[in-house]
Structure formats: structure tokens, C-alpha cells
PDB file of N, CA and C in Angstrom:
ATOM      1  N   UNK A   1     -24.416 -43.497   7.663  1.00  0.00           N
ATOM      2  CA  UNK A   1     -24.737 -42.730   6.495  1.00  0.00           C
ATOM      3  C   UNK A   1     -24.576 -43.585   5.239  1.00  0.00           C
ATOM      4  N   UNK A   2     -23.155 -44.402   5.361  1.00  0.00           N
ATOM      5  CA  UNK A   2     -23.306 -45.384   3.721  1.00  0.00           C
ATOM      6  C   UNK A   2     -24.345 -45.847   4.177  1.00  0.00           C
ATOM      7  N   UNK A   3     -24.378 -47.040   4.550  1.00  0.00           N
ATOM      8  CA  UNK A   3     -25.773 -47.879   5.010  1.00  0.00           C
ATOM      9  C   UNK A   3     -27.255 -47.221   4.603  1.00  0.00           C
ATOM     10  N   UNK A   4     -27.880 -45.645   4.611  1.00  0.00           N
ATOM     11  CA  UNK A   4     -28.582 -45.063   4.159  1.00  0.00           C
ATOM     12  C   UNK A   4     -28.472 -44.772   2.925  1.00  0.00           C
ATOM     13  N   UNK A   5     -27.393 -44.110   2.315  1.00  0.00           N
ATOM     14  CA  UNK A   5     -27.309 -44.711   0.618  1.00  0.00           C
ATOM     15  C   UNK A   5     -27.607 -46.095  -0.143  1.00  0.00           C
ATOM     16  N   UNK A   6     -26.965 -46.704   0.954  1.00  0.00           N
ATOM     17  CA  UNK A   6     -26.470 -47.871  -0.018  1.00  0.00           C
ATOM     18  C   UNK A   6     -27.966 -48.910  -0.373  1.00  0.00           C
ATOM     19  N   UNK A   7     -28.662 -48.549   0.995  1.00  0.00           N
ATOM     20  CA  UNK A   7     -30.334 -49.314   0.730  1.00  0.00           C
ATOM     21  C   UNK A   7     -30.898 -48.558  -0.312  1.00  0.00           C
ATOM     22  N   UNK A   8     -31.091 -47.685  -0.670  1.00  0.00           N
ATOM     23  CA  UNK A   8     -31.970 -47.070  -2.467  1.00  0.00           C
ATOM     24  C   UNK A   8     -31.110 -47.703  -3.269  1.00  0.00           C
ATOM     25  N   UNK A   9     -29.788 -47.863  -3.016  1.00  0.00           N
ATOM     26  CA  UNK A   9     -29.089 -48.709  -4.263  1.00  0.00           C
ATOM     27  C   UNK A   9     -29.423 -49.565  -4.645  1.00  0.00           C
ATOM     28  N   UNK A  10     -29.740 -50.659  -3.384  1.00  0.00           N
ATOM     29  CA  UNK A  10     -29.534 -51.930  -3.774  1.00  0.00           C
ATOM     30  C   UNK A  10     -31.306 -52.283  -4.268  1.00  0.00           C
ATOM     31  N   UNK A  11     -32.020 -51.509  -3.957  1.00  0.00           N
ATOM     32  CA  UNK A  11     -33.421 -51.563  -4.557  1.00  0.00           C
ATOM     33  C   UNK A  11     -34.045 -50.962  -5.369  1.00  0.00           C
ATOM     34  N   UNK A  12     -32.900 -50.022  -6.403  1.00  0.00           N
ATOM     35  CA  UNK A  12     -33.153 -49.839  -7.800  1.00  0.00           C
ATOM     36  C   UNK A  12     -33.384 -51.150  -8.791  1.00  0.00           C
ATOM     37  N   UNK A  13     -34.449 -50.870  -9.496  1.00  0.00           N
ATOM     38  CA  UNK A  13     -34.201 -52.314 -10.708  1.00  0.00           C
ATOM     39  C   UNK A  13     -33.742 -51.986 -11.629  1.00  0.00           C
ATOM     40  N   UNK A  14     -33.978 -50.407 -12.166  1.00  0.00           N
ATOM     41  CA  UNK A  14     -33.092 -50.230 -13.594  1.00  0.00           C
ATOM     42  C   UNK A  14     -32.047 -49.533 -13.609  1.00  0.00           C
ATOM     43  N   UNK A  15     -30.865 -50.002 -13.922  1.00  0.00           N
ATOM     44  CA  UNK A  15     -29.669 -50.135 -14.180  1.00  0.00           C
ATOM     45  C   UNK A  15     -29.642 -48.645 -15.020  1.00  0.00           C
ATOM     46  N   UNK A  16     -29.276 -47.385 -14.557  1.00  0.00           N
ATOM     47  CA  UNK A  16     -27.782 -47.617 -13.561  1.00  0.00           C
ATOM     48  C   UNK A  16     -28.352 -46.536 -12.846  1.00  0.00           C
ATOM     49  N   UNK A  17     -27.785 -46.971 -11.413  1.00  0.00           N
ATOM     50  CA  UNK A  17     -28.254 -46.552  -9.784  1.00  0.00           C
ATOM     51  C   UNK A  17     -28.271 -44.995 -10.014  1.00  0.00           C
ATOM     52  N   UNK A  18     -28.670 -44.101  -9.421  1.00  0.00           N
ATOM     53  CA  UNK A  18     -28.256 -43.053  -9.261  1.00  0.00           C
ATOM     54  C   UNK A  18     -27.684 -42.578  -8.476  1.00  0.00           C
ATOM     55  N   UNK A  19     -27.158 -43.597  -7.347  1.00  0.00           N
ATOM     56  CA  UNK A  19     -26.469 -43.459  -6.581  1.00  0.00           C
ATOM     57  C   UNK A  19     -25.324 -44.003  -6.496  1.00  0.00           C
ATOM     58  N   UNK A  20     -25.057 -44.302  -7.522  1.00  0.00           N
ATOM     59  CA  UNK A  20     -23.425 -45.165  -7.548  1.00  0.00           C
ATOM     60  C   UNK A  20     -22.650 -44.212  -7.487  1.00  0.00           C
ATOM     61  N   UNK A  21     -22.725 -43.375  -8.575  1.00  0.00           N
ATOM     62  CA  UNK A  21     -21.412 -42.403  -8.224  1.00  0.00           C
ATOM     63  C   UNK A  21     -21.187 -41.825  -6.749  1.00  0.00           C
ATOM     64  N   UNK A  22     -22.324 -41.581  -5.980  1.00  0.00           N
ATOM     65  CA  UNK A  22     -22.196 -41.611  -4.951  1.00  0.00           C
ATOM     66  C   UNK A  22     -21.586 -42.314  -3.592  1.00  0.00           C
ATOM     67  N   UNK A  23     -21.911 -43.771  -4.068  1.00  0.00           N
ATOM     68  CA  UNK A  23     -21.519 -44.637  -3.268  1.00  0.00           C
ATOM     69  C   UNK A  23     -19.770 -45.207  -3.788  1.00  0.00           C
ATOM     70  N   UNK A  24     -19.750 -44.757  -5.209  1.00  0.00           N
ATOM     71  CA  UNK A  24     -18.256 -44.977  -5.286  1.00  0.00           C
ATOM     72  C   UNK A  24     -17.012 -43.593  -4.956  1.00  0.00           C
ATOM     73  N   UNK A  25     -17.613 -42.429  -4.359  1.00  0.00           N
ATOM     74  CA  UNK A  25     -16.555 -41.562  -3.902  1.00  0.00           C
ATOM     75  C   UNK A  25     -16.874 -41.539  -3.287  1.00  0.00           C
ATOM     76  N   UNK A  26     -17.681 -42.087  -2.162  1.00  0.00           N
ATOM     77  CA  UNK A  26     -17.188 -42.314  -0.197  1.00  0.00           C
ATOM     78  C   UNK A  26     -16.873 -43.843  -0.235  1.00  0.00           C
ATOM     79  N   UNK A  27     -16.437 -44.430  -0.984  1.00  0.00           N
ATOM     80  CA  UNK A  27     -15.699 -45.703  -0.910  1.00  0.00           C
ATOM     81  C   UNK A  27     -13.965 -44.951  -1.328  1.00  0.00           C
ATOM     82  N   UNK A  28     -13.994 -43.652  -2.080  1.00  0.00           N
ATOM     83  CA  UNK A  28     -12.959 -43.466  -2.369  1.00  0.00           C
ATOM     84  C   UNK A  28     -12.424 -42.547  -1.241  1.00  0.00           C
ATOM     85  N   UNK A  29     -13.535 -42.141  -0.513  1.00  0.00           N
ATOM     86  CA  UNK A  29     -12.824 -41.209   0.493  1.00  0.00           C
ATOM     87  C   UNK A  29     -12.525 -42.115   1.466  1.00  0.00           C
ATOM     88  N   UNK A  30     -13.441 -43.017   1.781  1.00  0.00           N
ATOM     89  CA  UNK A  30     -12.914 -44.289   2.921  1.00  0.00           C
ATOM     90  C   UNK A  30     -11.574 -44.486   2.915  1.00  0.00           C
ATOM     91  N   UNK A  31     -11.257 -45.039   1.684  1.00  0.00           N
ATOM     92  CA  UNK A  31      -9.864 -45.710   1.194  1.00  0.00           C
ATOM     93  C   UNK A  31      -8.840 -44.964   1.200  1.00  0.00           C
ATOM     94  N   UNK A  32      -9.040 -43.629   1.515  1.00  0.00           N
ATOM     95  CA  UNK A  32      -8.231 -42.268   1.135  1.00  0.00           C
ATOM     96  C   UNK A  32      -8.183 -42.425   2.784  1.00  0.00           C
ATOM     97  N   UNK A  33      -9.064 -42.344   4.131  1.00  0.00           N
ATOM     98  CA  UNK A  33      -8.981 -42.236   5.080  1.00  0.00           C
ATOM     99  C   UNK A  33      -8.657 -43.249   5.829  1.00  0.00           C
ATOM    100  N   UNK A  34      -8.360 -44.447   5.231  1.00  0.00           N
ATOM    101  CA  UNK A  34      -7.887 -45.716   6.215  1.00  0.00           C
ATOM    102  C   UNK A  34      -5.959 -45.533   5.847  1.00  0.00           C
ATOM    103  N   UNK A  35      -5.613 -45.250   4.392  1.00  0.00           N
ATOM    104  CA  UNK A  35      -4.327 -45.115   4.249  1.00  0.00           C
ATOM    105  C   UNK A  35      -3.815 -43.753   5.046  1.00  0.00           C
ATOM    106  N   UNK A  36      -4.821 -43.315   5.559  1.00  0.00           N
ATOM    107  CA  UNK A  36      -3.847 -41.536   6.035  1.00  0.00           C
ATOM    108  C   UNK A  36      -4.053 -42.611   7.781  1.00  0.00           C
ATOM    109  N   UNK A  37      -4.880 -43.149   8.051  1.00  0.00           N
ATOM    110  CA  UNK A  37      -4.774 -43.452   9.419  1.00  0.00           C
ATOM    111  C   UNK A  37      -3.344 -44.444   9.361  1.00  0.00           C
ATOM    112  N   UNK A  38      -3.254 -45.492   8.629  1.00  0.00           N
ATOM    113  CA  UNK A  38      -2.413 -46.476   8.205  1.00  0.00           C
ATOM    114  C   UNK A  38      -0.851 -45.758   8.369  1.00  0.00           C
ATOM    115  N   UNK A  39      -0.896 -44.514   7.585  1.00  0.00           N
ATOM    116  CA  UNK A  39       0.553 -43.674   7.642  1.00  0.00           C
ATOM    117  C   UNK A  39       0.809 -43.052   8.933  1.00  0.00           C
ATOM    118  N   UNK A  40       0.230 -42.629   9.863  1.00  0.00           N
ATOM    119  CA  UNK A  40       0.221 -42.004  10.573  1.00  0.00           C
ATOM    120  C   UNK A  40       0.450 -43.309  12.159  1.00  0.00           C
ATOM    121  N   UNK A  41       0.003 -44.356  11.934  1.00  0.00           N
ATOM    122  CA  UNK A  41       0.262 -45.441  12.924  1.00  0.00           C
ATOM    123  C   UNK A  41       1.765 -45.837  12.380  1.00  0.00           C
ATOM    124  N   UNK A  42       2.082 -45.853  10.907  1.00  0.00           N
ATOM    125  CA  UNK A  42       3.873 -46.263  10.918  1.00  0.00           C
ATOM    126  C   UNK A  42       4.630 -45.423  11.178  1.00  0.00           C
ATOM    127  N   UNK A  43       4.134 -43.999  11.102  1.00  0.00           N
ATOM    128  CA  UNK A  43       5.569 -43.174  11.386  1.00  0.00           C
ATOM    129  C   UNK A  43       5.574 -43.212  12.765  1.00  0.00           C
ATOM    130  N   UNK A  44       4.222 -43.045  14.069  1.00  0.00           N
ATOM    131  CA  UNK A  44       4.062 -43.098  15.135  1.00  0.00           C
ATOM    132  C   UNK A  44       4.775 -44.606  15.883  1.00  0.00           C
ATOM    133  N   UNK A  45       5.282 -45.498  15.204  1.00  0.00           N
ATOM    134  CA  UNK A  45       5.748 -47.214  15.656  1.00  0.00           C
ATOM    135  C   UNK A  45       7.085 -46.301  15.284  1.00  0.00           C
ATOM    136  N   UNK A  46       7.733 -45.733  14.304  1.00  0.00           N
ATOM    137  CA  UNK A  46       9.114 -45.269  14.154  1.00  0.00           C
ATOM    138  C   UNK A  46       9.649 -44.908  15.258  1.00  0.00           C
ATOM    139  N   UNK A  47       9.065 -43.745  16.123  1.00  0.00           N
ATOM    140  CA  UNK A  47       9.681 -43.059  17.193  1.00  0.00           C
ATOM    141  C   UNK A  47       9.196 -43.723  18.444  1.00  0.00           C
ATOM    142  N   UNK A  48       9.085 -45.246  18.266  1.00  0.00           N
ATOM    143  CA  UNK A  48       8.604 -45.986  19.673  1.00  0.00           C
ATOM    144  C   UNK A  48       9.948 -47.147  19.514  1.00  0.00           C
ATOM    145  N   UNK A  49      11.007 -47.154  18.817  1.00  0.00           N
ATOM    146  CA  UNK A  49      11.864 -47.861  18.035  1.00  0.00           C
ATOM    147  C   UNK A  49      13.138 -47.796  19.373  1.00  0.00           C
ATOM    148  N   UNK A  50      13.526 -49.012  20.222  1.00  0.00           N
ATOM    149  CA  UNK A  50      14.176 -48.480  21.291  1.00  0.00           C
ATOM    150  C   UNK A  50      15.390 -48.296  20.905  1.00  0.00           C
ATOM    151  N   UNK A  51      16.042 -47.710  21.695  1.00  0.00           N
ATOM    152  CA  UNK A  51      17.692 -47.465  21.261  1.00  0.00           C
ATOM    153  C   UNK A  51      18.755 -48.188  21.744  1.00  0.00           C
ATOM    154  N   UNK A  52      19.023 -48.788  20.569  1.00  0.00           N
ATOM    155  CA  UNK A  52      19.718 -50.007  21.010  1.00  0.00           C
ATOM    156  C   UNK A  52      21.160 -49.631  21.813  1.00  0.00           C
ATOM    157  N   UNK A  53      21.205 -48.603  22.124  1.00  0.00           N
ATOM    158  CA  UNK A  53      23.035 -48.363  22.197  1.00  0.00           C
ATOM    159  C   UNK A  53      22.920 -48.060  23.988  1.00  0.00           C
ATOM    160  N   UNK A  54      21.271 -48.211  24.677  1.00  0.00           N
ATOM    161  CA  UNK A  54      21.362 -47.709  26.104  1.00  0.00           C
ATOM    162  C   UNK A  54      21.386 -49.190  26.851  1.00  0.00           C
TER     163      UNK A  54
END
């Protein structure tokens, strides 16, 4: 789906895209969805943490 935005972007000539705002809030939701995956792999490594006392 970016990839289908992002080609009318890049073959606008006059400045400014009409699709930028577009293409810059699913860059913001991306970035929003790699840090929730990111949090969710450190707390999941927490409770894999062996116990040192067995």
C-alpha cells in the first residue's frame, strides 16, 4: 500500500505533493508500530530471565 502512494509522489513535478501528508502519517504510524512491537519483545526477554538461585 505505501509503495502505491508513494509512486504519485514521487512523479508529481509541482511542489507540494498531495500526498505527503499522507505519506508522512503512515511513516508516523509505522514508527508508532515498530516501537509497540520493540516494547512488547523487551518485556517478553524479562520473563525469559533465568533464576539464578535454582
Amino acid at each position: 500500500m505505501r509503495d502505491r502512494i508513494d509512486a504519485p509522489h514521487l512523479l508529481v513535478e509541482t511542489p507540494p505533493s498531495p500526498y505527503a501528508t499522507v505519506i508522512n502519517q503512515l511513516n508516523a504510524l509505522t514508527d508508532q508500530y515498530n516501537k509497540l512491537l520493540m516494547n512488547r519483545t523487551e518485556s517478553s526477554n524479562l520473563g525469559n530471565v533465568e533464576n539464578p538461585s535454582v
